[in-house]
C-alpha atoms as a PDB file:
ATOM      1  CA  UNK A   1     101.690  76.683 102.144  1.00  0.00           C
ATOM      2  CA  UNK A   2     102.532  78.825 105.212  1.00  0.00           C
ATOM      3  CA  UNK A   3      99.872  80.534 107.409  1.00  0.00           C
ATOM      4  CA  UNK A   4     100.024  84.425 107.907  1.00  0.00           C
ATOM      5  CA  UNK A   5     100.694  85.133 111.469  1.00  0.00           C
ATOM      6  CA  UNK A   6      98.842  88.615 111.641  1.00  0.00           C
ATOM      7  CA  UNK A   7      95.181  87.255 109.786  1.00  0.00           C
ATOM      8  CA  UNK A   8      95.794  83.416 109.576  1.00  0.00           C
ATOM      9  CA  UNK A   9      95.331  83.627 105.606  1.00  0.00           C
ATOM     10  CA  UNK A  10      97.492  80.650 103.951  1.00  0.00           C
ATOM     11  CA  UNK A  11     100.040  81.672 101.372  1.00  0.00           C
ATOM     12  CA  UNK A  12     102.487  80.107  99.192  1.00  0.00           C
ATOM     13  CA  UNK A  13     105.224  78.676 100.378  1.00  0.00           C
ATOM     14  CA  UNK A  14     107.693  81.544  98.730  1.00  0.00           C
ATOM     15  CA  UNK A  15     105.964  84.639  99.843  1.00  0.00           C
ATOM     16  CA  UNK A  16     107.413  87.278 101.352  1.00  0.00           C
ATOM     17  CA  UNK A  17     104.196  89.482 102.030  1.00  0.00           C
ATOM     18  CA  UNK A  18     100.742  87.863 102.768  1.00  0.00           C
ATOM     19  CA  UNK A  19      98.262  88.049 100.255  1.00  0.00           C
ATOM     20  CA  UNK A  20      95.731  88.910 102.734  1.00  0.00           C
ATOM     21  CA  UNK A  21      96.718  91.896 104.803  1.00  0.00           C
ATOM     22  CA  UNK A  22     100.299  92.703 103.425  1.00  0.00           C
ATOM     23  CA  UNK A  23     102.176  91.849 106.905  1.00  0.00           C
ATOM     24  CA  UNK A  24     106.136  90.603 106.249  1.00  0.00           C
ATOM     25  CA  UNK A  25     106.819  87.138 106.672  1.00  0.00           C
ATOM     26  CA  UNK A  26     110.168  86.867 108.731  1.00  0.00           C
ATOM     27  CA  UNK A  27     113.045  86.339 106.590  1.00  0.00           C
ATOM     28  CA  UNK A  28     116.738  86.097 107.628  1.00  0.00           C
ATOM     29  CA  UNK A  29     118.675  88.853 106.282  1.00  0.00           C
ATOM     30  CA  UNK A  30     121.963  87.805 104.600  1.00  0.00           C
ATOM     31  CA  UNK A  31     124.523  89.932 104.437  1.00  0.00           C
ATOM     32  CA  UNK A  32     125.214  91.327 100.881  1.00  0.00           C
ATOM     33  CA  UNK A  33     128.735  89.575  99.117  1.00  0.00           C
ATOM     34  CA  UNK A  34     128.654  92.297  96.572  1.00  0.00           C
ATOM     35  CA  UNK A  35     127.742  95.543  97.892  1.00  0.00           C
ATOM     36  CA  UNK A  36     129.681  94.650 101.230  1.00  0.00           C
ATOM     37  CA  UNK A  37     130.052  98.429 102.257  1.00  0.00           C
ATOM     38  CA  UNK A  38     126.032  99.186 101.720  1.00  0.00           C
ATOM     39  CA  UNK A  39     124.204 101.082 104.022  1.00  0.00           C
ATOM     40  CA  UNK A  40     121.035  98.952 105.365  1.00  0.00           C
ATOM     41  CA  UNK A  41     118.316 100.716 103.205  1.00  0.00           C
ATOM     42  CA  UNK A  42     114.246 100.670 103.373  1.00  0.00           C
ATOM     43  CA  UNK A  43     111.892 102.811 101.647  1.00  0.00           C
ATOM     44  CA  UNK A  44     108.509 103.663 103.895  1.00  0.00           C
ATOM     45  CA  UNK A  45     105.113 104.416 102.014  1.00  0.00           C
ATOM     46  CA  UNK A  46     104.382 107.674 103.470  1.00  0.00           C
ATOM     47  CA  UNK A  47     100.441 106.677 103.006  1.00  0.00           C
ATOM     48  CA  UNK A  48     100.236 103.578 104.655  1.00  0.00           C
ATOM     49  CA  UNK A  49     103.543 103.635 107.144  1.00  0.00           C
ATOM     50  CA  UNK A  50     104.600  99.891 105.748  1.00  0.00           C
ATOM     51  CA  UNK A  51     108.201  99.335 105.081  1.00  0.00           C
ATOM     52  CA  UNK A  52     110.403  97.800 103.016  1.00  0.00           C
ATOM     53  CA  UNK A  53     113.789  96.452 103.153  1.00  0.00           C
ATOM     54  CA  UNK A  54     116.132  97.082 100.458  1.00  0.00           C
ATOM     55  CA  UNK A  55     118.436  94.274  99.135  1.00  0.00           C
ATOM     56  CA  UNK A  56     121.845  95.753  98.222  1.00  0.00           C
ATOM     57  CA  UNK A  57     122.661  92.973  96.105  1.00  0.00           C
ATOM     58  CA  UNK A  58     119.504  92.646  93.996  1.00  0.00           C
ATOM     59  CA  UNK A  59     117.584  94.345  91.572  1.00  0.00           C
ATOM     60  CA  UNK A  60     113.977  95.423  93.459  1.00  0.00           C
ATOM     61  CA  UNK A  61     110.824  96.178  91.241  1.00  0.00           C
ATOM     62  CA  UNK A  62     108.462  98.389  92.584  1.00  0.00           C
ATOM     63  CA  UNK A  63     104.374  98.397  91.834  1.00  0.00           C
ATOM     64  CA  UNK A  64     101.609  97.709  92.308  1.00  0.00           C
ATOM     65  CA  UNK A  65     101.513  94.117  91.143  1.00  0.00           C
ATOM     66  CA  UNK A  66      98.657  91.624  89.145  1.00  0.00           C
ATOM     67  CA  UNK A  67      98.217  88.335  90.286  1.00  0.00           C
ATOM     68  CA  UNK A  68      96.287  87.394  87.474  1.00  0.00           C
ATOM     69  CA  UNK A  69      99.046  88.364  84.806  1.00  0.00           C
ATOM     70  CA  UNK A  70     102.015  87.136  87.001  1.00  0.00           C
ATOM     71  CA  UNK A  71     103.700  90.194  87.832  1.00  0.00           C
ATOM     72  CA  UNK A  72     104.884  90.227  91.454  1.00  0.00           C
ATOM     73  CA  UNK A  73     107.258  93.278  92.031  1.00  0.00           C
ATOM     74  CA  UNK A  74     109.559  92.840  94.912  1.00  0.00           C
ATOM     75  CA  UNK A  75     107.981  95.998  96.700  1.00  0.00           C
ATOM     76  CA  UNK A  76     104.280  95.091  96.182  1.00  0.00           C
ATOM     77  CA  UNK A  77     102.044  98.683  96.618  1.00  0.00           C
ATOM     78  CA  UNK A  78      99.131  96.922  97.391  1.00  0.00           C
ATOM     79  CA  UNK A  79      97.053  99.493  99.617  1.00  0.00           C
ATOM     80  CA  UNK A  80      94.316 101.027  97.589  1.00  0.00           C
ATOM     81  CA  UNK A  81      95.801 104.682  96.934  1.00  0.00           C
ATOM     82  CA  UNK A  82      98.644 102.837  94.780  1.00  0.00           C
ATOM     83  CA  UNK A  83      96.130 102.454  92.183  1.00  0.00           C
ATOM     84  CA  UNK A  84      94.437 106.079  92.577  1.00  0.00           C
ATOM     85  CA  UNK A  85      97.671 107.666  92.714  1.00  0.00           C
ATOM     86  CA  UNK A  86      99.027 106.288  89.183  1.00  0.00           C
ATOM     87  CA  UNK A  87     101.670 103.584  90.415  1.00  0.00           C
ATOM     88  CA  UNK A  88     102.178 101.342  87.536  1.00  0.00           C
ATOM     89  CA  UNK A  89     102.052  97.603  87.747  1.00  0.00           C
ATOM     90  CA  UNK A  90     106.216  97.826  87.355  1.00  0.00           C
ATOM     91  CA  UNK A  91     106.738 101.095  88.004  1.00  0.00           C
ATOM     92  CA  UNK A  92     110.631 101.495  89.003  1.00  0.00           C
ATOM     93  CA  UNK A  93     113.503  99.613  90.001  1.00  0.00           C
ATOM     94  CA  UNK A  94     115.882 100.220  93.018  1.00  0.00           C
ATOM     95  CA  UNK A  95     119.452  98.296  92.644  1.00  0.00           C
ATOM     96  CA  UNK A  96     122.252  99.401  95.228  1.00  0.00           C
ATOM     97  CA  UNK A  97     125.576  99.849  92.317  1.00  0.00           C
ATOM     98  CA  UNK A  98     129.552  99.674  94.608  1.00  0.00           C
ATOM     99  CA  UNK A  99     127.081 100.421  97.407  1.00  0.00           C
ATOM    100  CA  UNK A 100     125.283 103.468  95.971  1.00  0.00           C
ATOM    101  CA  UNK A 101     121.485 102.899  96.258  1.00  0.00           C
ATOM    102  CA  UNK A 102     119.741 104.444  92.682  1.00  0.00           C
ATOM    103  CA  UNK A 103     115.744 104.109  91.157  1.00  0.00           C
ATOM    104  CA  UNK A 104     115.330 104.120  87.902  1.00  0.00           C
ATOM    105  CA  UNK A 105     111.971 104.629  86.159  1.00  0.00           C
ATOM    106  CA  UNK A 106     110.663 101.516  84.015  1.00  0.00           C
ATOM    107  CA  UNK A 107     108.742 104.215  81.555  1.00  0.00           C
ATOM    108  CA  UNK A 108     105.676 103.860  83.419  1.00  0.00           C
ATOM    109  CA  UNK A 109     102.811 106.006  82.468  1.00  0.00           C
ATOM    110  CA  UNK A 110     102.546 108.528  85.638  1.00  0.00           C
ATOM    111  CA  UNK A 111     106.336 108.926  85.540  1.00  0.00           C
ATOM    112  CA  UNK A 112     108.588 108.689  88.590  1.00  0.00           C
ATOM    113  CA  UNK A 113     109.577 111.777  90.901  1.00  0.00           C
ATOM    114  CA  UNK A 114     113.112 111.871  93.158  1.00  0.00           C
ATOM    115  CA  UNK A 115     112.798 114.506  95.266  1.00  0.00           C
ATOM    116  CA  UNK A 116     109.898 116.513  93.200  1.00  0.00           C
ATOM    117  CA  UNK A 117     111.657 116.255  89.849  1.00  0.00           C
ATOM    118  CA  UNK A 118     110.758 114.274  86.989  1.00  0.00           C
ATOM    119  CA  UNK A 119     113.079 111.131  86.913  1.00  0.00           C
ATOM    120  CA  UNK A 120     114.048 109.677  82.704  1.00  0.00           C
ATOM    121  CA  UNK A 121     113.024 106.561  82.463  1.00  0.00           C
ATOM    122  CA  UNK A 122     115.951 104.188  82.423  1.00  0.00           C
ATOM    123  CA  UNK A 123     118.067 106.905  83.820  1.00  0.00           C
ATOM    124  CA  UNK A 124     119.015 105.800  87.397  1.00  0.00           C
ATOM    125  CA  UNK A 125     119.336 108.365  89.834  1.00  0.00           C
ATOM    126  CA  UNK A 126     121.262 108.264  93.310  1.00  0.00           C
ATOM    127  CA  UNK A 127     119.143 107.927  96.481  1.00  0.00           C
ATOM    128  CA  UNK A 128     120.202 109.746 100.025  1.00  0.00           C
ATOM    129  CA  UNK A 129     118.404 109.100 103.387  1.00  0.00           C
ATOM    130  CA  UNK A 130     115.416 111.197 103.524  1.00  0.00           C
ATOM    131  CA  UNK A 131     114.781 111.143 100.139  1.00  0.00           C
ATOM    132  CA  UNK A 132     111.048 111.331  98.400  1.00  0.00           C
ATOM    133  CA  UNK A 133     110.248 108.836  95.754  1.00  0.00           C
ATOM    134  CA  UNK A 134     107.598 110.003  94.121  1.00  0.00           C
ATOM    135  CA  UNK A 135     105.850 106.821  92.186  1.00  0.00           C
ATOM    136  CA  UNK A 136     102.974 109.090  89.866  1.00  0.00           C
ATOM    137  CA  UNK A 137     101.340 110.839  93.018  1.00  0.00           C
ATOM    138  CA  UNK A 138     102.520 108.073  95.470  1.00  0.00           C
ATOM    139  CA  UNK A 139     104.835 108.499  98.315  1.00  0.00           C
ATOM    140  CA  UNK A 140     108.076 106.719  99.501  1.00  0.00           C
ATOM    141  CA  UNK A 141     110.589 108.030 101.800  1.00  0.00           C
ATOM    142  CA  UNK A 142     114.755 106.760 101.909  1.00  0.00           C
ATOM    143  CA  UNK A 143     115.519 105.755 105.259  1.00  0.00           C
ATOM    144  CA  UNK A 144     119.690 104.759 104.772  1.00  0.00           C
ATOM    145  CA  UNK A 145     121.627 103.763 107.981  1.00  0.00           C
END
């Protein structure tokens, strides 16, 4: 178990977010071996202000999460309006593709918006800094550098 530094709650060994108040545990970045040339890449809740690193050489699952059932997306919406605002419990997926960043909706029920318009399910779409992710009435900004 490892203690949270921000609200001293103890969490699993693996965790990258505490359980408790949703502050990052530090982790080392490693540079990506297949995306080499990929822009670093976070996405920013434009509710709550928390960020999130993007991994250029993994698949990321975004929502809102359930402990009980197991599912622990890699971008865990856990703030209160997640819910309210129709983010699924899987919601989307962000993968970075000979360093192109794309989501792709995981046909979740509120549907997922890129830049105001309606996103297929299962049909990635390309990401550029500033754009607005849209996760049913939720939020997210691209910040690419």
């Amino acid at each position: 178990m490892k203690r949270c530094s921000h609200c001293g709650e103890e969490n699993l060994d693996d965790a990258r977010f505490c359980d408790q108040c949703g502050a990052p545990f530090e982790v080392t970045r490693k540079p990506p071996t297949i995306n080499v040339d990929a822009p670093l890449g976070f996405i920013v809740s434009m509710i709550t202000g928390k960020e999130f690193e993007l991994i250029p050489d993994r698949e990321m699952l975004i929502g809102r999460g359930d402990s009980v059932r197991g599912i622990n997306p890699d971008v865990h919406l856990s703030d209160s309006a997640a819910i309210s605002n129709g983010v699924s419990r899987v919601h989307a997926k962000i993968f970075c593709e000979d360093s192109v960043y794309y989501v792709a909706d995981l046909n979740s029920t509120n549907s997922t918006f890129l830049n105001d318009i309606r996103v297929d399910p299962q049909k990635p779409q390309r990401l550029k800094d500033g754009d607005i992710i849209k996760l049913g009435r939720y939020p997210l900004k691209v910040r690419l550098t």
